[in-house]
C-alpha atoms as a PDB file:
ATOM      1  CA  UNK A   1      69.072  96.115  94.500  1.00  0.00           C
ATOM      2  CA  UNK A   2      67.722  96.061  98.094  1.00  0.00           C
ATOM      3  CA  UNK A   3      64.375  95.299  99.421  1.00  0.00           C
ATOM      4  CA  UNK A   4      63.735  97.559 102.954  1.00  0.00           C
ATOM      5  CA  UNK A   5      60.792  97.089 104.757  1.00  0.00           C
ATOM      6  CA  UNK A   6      60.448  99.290 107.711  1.00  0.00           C
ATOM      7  CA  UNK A   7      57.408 100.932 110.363  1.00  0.00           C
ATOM      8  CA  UNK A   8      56.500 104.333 110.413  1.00  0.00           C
ATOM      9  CA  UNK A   9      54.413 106.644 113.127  1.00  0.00           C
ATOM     10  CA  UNK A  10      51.419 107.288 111.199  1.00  0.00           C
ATOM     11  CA  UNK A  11      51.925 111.321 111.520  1.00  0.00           C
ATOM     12  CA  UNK A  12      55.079 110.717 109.644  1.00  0.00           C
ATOM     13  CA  UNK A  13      53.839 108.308 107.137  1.00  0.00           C
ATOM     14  CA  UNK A  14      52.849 110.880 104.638  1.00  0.00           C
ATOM     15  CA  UNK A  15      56.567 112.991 104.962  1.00  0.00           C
ATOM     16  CA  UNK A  16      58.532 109.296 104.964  1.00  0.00           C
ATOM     17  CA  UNK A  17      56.491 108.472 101.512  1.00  0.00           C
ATOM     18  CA  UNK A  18      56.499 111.741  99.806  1.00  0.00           C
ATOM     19  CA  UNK A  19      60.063 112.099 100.410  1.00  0.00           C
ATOM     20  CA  UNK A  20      61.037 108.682  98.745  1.00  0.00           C
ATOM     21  CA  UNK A  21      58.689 109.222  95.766  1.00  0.00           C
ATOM     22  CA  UNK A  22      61.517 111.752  94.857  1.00  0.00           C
ATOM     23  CA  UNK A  23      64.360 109.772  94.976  1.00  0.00           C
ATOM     24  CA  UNK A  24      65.121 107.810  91.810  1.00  0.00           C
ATOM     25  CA  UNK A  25      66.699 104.560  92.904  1.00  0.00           C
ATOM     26  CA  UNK A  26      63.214 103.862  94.778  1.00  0.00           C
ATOM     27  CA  UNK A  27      60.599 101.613  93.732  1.00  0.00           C
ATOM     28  CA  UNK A  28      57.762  99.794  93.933  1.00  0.00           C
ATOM     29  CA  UNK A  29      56.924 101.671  97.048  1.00  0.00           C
ATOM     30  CA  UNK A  30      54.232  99.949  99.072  1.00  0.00           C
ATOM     31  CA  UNK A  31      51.821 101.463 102.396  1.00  0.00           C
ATOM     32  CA  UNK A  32      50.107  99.692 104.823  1.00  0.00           C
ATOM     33  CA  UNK A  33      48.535 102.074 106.664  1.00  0.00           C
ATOM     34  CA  UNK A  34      48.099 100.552 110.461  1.00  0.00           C
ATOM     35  CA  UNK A  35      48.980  97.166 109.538  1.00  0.00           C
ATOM     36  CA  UNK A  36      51.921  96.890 111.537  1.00  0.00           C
ATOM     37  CA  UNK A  37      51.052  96.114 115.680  1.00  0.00           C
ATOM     38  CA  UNK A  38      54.638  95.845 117.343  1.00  0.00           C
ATOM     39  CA  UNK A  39      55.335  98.494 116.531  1.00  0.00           C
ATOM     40  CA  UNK A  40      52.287  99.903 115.916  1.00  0.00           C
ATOM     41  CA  UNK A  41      52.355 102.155 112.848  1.00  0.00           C
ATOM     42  CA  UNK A  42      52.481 102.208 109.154  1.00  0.00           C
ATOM     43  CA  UNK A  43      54.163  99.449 107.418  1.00  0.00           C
ATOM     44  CA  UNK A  44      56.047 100.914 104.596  1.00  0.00           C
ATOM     45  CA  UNK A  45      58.258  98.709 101.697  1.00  0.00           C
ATOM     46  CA  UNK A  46      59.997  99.412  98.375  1.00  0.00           C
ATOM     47  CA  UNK A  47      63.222  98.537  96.363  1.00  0.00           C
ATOM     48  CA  UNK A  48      65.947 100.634  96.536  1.00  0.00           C
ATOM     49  CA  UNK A  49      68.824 100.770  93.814  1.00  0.00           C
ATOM     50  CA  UNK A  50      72.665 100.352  95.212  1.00  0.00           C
ATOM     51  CA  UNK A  51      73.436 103.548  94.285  1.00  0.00           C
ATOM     52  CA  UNK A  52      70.889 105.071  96.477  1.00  0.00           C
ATOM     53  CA  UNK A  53      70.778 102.797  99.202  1.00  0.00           C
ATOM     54  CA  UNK A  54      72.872 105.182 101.658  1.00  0.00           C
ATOM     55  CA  UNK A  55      70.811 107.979 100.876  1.00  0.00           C
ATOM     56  CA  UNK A  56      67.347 106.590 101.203  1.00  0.00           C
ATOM     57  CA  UNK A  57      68.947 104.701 105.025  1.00  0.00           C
ATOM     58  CA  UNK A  58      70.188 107.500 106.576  1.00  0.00           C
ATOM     59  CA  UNK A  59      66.858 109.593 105.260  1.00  0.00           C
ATOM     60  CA  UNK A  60      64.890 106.698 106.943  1.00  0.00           C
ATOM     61  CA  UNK A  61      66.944 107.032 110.339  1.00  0.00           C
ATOM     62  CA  UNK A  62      66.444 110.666 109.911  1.00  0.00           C
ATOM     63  CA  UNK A  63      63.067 110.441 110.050  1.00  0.00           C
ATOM     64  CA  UNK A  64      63.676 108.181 113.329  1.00  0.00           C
ATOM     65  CA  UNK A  65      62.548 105.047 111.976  1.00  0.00           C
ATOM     66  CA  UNK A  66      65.056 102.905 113.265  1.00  0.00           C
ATOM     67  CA  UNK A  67      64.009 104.311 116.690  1.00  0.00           C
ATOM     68  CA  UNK A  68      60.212 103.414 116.127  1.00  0.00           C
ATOM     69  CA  UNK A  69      61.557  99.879 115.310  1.00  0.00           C
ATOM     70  CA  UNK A  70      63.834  97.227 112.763  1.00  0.00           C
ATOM     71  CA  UNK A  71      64.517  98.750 109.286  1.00  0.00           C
ATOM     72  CA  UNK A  72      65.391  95.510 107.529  1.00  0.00           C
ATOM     73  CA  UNK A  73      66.627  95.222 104.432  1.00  0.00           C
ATOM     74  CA  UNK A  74      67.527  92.009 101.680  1.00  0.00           C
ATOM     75  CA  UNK A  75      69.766  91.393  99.152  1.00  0.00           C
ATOM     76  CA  UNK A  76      67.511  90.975  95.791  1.00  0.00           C
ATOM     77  CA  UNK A  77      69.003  88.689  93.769  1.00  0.00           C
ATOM     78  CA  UNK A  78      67.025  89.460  90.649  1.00  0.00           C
ATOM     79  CA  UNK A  79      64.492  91.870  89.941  1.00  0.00           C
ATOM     80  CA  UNK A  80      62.148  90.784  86.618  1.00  0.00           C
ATOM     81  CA  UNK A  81      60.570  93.415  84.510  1.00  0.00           C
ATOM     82  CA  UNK A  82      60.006  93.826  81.086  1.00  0.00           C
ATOM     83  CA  UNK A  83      60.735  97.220  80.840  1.00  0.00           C
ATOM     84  CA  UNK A  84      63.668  97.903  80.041  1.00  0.00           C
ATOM     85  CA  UNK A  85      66.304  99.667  81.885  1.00  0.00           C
ATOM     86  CA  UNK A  86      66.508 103.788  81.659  1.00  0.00           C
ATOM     87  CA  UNK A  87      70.278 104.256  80.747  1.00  0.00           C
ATOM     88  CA  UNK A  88      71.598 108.293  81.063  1.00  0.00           C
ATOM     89  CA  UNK A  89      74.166 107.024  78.525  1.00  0.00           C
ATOM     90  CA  UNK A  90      76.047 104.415  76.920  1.00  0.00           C
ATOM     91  CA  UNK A  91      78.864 104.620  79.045  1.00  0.00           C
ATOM     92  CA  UNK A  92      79.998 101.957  81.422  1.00  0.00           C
ATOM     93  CA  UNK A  93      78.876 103.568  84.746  1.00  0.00           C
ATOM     94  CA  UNK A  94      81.270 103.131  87.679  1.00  0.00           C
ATOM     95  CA  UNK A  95      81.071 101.411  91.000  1.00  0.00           C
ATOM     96  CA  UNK A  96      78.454 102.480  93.449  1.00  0.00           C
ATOM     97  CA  UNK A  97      79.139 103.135  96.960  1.00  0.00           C
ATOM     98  CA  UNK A  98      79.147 100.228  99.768  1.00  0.00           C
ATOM     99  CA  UNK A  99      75.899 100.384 101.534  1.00  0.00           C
ATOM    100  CA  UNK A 100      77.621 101.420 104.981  1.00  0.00           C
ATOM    101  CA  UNK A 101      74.678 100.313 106.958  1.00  0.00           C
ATOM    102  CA  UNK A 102      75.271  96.869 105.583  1.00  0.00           C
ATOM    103  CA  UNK A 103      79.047  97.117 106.187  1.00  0.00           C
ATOM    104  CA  UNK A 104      78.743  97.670 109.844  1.00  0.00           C
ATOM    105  CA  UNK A 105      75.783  95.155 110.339  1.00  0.00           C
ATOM    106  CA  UNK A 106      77.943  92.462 108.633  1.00  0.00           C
ATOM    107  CA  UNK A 107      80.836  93.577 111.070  1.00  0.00           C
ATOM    108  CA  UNK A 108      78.767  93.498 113.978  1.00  0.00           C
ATOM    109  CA  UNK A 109      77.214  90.431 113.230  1.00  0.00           C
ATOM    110  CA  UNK A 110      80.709  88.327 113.233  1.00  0.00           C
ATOM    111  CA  UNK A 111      81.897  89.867 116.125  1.00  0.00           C
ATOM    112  CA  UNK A 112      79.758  87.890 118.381  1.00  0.00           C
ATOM    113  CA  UNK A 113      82.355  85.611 120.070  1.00  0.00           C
ATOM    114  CA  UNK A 114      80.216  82.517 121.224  1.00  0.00           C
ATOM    115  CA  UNK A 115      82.445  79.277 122.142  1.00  0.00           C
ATOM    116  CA  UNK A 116      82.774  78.195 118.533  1.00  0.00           C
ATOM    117  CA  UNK A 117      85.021  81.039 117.758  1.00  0.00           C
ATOM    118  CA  UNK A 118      87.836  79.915 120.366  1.00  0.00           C
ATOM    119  CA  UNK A 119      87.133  76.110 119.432  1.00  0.00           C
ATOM    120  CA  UNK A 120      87.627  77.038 115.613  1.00  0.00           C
ATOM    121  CA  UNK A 121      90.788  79.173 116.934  1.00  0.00           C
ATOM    122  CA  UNK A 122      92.499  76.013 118.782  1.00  0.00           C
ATOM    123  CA  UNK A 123      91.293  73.582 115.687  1.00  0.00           C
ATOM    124  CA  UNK A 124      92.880  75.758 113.097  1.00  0.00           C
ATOM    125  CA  UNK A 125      95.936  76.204 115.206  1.00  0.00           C
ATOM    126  CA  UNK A 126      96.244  72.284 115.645  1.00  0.00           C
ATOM    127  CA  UNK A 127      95.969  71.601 112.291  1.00  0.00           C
ATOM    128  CA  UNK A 128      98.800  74.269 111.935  1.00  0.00           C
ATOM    129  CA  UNK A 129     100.518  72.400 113.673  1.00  0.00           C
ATOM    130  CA  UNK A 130     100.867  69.369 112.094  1.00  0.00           C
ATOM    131  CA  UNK A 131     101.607  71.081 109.071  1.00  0.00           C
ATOM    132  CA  UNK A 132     104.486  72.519 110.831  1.00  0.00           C
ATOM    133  CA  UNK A 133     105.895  68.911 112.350  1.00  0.00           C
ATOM    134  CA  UNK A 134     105.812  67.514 108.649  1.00  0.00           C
ATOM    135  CA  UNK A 135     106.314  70.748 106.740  1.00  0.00           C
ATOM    136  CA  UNK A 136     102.691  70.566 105.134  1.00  0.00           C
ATOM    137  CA  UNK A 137     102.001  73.571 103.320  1.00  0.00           C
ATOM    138  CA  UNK A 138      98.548  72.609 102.248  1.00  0.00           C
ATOM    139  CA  UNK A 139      98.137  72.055 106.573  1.00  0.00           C
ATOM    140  CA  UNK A 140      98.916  75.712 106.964  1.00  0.00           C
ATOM    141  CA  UNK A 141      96.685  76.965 104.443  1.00  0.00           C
ATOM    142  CA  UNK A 142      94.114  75.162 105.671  1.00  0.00           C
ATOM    143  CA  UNK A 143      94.024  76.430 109.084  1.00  0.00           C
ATOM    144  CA  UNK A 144      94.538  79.617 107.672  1.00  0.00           C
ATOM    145  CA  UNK A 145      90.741  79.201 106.223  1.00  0.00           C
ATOM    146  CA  UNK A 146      89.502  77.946 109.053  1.00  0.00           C
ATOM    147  CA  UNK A 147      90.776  80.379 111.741  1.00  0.00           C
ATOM    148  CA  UNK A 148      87.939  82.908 112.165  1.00  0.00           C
ATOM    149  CA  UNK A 149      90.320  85.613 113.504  1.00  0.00           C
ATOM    150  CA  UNK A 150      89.871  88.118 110.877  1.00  0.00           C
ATOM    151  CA  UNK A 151      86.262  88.744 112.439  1.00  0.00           C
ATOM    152  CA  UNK A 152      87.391  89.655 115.551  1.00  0.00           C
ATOM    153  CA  UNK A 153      90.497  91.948 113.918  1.00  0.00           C
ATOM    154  CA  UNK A 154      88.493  93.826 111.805  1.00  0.00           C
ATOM    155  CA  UNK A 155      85.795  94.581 114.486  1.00  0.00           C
ATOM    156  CA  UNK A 156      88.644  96.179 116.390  1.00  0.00           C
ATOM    157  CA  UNK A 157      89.560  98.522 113.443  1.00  0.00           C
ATOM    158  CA  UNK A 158      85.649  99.412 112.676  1.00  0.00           C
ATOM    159  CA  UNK A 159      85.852 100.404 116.708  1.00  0.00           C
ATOM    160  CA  UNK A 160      88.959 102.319 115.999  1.00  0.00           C
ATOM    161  CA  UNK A 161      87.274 104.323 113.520  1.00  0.00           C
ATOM    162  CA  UNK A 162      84.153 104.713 115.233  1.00  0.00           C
ATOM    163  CA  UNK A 163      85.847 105.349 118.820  1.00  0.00           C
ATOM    164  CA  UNK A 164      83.423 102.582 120.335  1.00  0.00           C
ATOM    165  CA  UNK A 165      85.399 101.395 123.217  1.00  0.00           C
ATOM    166  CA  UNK A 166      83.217  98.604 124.294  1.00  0.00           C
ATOM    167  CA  UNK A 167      84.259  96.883 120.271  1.00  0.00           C
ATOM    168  CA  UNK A 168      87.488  97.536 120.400  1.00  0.00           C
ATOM    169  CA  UNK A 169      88.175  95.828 123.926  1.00  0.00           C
ATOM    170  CA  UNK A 170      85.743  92.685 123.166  1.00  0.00           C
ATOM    171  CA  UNK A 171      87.157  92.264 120.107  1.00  0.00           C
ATOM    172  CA  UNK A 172      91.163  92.694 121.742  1.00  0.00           C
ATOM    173  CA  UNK A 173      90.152  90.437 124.583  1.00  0.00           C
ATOM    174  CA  UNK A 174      88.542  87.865 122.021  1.00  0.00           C
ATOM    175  CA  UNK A 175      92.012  87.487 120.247  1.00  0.00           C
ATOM    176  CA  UNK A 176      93.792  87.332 123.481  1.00  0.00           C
ATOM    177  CA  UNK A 177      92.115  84.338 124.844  1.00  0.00           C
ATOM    178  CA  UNK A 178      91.274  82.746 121.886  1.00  0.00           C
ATOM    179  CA  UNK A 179      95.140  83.135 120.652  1.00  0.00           C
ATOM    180  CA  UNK A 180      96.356  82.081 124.238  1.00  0.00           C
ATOM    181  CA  UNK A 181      93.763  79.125 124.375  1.00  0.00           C
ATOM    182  CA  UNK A 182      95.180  78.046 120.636  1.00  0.00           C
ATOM    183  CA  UNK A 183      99.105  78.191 121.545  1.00  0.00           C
ATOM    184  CA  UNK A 184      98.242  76.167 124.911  1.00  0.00           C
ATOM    185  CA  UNK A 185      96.467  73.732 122.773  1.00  0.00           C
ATOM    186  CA  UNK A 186      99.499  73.444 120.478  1.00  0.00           C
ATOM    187  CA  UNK A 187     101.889  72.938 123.345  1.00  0.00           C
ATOM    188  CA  UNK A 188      99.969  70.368 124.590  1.00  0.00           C
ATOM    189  CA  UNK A 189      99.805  68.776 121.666  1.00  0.00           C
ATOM    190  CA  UNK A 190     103.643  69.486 121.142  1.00  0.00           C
ATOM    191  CA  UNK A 191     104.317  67.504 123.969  1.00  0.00           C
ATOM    192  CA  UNK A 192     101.914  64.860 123.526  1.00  0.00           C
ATOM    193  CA  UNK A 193     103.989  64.332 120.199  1.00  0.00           C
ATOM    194  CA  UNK A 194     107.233  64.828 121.995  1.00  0.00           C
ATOM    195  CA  UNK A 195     107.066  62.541 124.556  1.00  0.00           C
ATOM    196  CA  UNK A 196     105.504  59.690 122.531  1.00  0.00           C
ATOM    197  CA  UNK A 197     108.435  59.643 120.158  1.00  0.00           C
ATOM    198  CA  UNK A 198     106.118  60.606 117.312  1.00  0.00           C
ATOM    199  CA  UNK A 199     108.293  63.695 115.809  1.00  0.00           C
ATOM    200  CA  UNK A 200     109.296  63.252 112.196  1.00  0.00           C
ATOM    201  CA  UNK A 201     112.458  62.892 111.998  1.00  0.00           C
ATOM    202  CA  UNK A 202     113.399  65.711 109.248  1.00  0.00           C
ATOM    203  CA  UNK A 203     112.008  68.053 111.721  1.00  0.00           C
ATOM    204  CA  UNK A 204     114.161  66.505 114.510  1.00  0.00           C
ATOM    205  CA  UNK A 205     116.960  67.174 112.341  1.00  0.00           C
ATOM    206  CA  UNK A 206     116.184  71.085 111.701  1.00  0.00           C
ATOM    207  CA  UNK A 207     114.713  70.517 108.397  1.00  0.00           C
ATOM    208  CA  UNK A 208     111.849  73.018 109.394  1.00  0.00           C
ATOM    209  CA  UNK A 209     111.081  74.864 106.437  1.00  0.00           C
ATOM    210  CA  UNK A 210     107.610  76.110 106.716  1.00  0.00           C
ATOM    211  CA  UNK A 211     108.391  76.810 110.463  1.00  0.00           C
ATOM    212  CA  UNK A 212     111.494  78.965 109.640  1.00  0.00           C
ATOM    213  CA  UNK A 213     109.332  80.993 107.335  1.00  0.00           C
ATOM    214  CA  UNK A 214     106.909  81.875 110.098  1.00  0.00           C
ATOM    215  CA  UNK A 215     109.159  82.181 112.751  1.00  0.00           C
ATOM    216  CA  UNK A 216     111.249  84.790 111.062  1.00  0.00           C
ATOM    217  CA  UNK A 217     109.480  88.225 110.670  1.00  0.00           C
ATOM    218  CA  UNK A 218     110.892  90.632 108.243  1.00  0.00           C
ATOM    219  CA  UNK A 219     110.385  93.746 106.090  1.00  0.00           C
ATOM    220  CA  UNK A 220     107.755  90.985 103.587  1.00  0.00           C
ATOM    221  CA  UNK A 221     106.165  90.558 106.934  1.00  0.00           C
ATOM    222  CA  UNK A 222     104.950  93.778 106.968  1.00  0.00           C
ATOM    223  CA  UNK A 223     104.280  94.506 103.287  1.00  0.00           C
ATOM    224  CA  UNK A 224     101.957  91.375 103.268  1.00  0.00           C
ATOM    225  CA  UNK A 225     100.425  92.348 106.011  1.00  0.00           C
ATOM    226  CA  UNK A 226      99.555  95.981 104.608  1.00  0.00           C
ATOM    227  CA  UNK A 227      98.168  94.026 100.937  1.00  0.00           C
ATOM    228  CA  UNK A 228      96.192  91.546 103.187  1.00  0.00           C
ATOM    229  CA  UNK A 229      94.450  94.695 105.268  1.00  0.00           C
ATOM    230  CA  UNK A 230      93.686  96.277 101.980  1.00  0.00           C
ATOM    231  CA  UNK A 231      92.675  93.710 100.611  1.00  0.00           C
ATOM    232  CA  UNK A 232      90.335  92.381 103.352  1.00  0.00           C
ATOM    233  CA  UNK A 233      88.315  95.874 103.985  1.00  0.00           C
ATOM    234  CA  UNK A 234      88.045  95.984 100.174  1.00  0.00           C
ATOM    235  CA  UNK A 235      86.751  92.958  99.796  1.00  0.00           C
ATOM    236  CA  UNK A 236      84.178  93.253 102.945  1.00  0.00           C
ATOM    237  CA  UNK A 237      83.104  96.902 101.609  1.00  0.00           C
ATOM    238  CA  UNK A 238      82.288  95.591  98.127  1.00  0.00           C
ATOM    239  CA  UNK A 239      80.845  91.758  99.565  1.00  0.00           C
ATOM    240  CA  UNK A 240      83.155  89.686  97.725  1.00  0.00           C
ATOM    241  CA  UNK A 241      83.543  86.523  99.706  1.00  0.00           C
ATOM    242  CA  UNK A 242      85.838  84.884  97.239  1.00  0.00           C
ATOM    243  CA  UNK A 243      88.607  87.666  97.881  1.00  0.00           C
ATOM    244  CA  UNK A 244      88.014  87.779 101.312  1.00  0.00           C
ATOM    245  CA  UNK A 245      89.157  83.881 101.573  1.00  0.00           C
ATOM    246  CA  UNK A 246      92.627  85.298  99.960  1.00  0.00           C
ATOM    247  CA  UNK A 247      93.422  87.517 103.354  1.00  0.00           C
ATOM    248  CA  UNK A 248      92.624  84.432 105.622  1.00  0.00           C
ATOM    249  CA  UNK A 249      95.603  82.189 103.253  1.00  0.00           C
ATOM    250  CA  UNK A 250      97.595  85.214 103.044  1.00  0.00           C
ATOM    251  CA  UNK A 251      98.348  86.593 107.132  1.00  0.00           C
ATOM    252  CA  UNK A 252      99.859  84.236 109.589  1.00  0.00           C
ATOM    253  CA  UNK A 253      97.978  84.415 112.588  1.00  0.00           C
ATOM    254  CA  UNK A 254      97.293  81.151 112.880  1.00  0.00           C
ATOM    255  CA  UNK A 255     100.423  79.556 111.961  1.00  0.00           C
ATOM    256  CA  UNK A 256     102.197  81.680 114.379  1.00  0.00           C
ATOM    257  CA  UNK A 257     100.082  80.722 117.024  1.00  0.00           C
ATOM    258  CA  UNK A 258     100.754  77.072 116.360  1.00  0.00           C
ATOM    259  CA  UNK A 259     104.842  77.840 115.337  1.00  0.00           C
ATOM    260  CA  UNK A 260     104.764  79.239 119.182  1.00  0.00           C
ATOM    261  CA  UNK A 261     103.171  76.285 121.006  1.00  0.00           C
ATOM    262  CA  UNK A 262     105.337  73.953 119.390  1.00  0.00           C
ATOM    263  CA  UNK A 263     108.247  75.625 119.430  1.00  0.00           C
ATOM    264  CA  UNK A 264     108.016  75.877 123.406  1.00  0.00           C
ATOM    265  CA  UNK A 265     106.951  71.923 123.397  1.00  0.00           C
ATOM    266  CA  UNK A 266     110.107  71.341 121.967  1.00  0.00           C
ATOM    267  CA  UNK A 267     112.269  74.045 124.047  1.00  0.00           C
ATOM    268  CA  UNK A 268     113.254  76.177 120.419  1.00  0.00           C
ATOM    269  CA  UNK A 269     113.131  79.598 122.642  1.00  0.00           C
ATOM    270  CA  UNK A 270     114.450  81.712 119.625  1.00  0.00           C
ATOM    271  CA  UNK A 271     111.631  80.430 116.757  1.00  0.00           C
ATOM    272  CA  UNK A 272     108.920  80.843 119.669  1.00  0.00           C
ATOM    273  CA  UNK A 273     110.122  84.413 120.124  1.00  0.00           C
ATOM    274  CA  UNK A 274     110.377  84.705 116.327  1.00  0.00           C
ATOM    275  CA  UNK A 275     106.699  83.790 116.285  1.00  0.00           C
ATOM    276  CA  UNK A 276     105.324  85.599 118.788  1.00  0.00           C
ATOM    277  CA  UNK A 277     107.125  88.863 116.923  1.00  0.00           C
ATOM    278  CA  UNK A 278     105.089  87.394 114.199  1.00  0.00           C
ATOM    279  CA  UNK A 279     101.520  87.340 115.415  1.00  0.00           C
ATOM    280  CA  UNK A 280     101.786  90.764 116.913  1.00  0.00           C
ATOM    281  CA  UNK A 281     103.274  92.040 114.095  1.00  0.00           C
ATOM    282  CA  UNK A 282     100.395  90.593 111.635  1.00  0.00           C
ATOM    283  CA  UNK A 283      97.363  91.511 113.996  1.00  0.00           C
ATOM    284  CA  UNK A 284      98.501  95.093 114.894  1.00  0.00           C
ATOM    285  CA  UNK A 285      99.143  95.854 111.104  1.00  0.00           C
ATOM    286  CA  UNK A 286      96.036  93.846 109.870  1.00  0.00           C
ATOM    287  CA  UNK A 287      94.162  96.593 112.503  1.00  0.00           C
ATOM    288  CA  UNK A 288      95.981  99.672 111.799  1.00  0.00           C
ATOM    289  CA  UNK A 289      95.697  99.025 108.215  1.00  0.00           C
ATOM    290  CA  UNK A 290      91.926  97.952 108.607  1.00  0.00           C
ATOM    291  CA  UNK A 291      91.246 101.429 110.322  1.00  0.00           C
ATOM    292  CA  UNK A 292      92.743 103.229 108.174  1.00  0.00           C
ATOM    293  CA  UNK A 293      91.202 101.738 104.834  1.00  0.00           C
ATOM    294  CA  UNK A 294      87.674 102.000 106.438  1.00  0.00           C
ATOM    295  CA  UNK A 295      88.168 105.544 107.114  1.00  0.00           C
ATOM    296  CA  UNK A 296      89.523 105.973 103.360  1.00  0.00           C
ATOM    297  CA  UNK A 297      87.011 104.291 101.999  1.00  0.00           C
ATOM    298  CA  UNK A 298      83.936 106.699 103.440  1.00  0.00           C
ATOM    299  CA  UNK A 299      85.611 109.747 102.651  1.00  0.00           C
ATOM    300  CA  UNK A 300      86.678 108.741  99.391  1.00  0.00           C
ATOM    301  CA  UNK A 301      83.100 107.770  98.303  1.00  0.00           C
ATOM    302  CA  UNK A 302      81.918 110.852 100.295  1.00  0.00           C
ATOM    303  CA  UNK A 303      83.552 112.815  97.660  1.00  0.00           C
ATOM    304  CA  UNK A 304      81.864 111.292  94.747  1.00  0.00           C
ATOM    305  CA  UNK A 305      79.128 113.390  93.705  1.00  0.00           C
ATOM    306  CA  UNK A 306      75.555 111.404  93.326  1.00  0.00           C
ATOM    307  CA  UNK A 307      74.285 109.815  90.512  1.00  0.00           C
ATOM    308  CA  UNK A 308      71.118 109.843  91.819  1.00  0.00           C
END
């Protein structure tokens, strides 16, 4: 359930509340008439069921509320009452639709790329590294987690599907730099490592087998890839945070980045071009994918008639 609090014109008051009175998944409807001063208007508040959240938002934009001012909405985390709950039937009721206004906001919200993002970019790719020298897998799941590239890649496919140019070029040039400032930090490193005589010595020897794996795009490359996508808009649409942790160990983004810097530190010109084959291969399919899930997802639900 969502709590939305928004400001209405006073000539529009009156339409705005009659029209949610009729809609089921409303409640506790509050009016403050001329309480609100910036803007000045009507405040108006009320809980709002899942199920009829997109309804009741785009109604309230309709109505040009989100002109006049904020709509805000909150998550409820529990809603007491003793009455009990009005059940249509006994049947376990499916799903209801992501709240798409939420969706995007959550989207947009990430996709603000402040220093921190390239910082956490060339930390995650260090650590990747390492893991790489001394063929850590736990390393390169870890800066898997911590790479905050999924943000930016999944910006770029809401743009995609919304044909906003300005979020699809932020969000490309954001994983340019921030991927070209993380394999320049890793080559750096790579030679700082090199030239102290640091280098394990299995990895001296070509006993490199987490590298190999990254380094060496195939046909699983891809399919992964796809799952991850899926998995990742899923995951975003229906705000599980738990699931969306799996993409971030399951793409490798970040450990390409770091296979590449270290891979030109130590002059291995095939497994660098093996990697950078990689990280295209597993940011153009997380997008694509991304895009094309996003757009599935709306018209899927579209379809579903209401259970209002």
């Amino acid at each position: 359930m969502l709590h939305v609090s928004a400001v209405s014109p006073s000539e529009l008051s009156a339409q705005v509340t009659s029209r949610l009175e009729t809609i089921s998944g409303v409640a506790n409807l509050v009016v403050e008439p001329g309480a609100s001063r910036r803007p000045s208007g009507d405040a108006i508040s009320f809980d709002v069921h899942d199920s009829a959240a997109n309804r009741v938002l785009t109604e309230l934009r309709q109505f040009g509320l989100a002109e006049q001012g904020v709509i805000s909405v909150v998550h409820l985390d529990a809603a007491l009452s003793d009455r009990p709950l009005r059940r249509t039937n006994r049947v376990l009721r499916p799903e209801s639709a992501p709240i798409w206004d939420l969706v995007t906001a959550q989207i947009e919200a990430h996709a603000e790329y402040a220093p921190s993002f390239y910082l956490l970019l060339m930390l995650a790719a260090l650590i990747g590294s390492v893991g790489l020298l001394i063929n850590s897998t736990i390393l390169i799941v870890g800066a898997m987690v911590v790479g905050p590239e999924y943000s930016a890649i999944i910006a770029v496919a809401l743009g995609i599907t919304r044909r906003d140019r300005r979020a699809i070029g932020s969000g490309l040039a954001a994983l340019g730099v921030g991927f070209g400032m993380a394999i320049v930090a890793t080559l750096v490193f790579g030679l700082i490592i090199r030239a102290s005589g640091a280098t394990p010595g299995p990895f001296l020897a070509g006993l490199r087998v987490v590298a190999d794996f990254i380094n060496s795009p195939d046909v699983f490359s891809v399919i992964v890839a796809v799952l991850a996508g899926l998995v990742g808009v899923v995951s975003l649409t229906e705000a599980k945070a738990s699931t969306l942790i799996g993409v971030f160990i399951s793409v490798t983004t970040i450990p390409a980045a770091a296979s590449i810097g270290i891979s030109v530190a130590y002059s291995l010109w095939r497994e660098a071009r093996g990697s950078a084959l990689q990280l295209l291969l597993n940011v153009v399919v997380l997008i694509v994918v991304g895009a094309i899930a996003l757009r599935a997802q709306r018209t899927i639900w579209r379809r579903q008639p209401s259970r209002d």
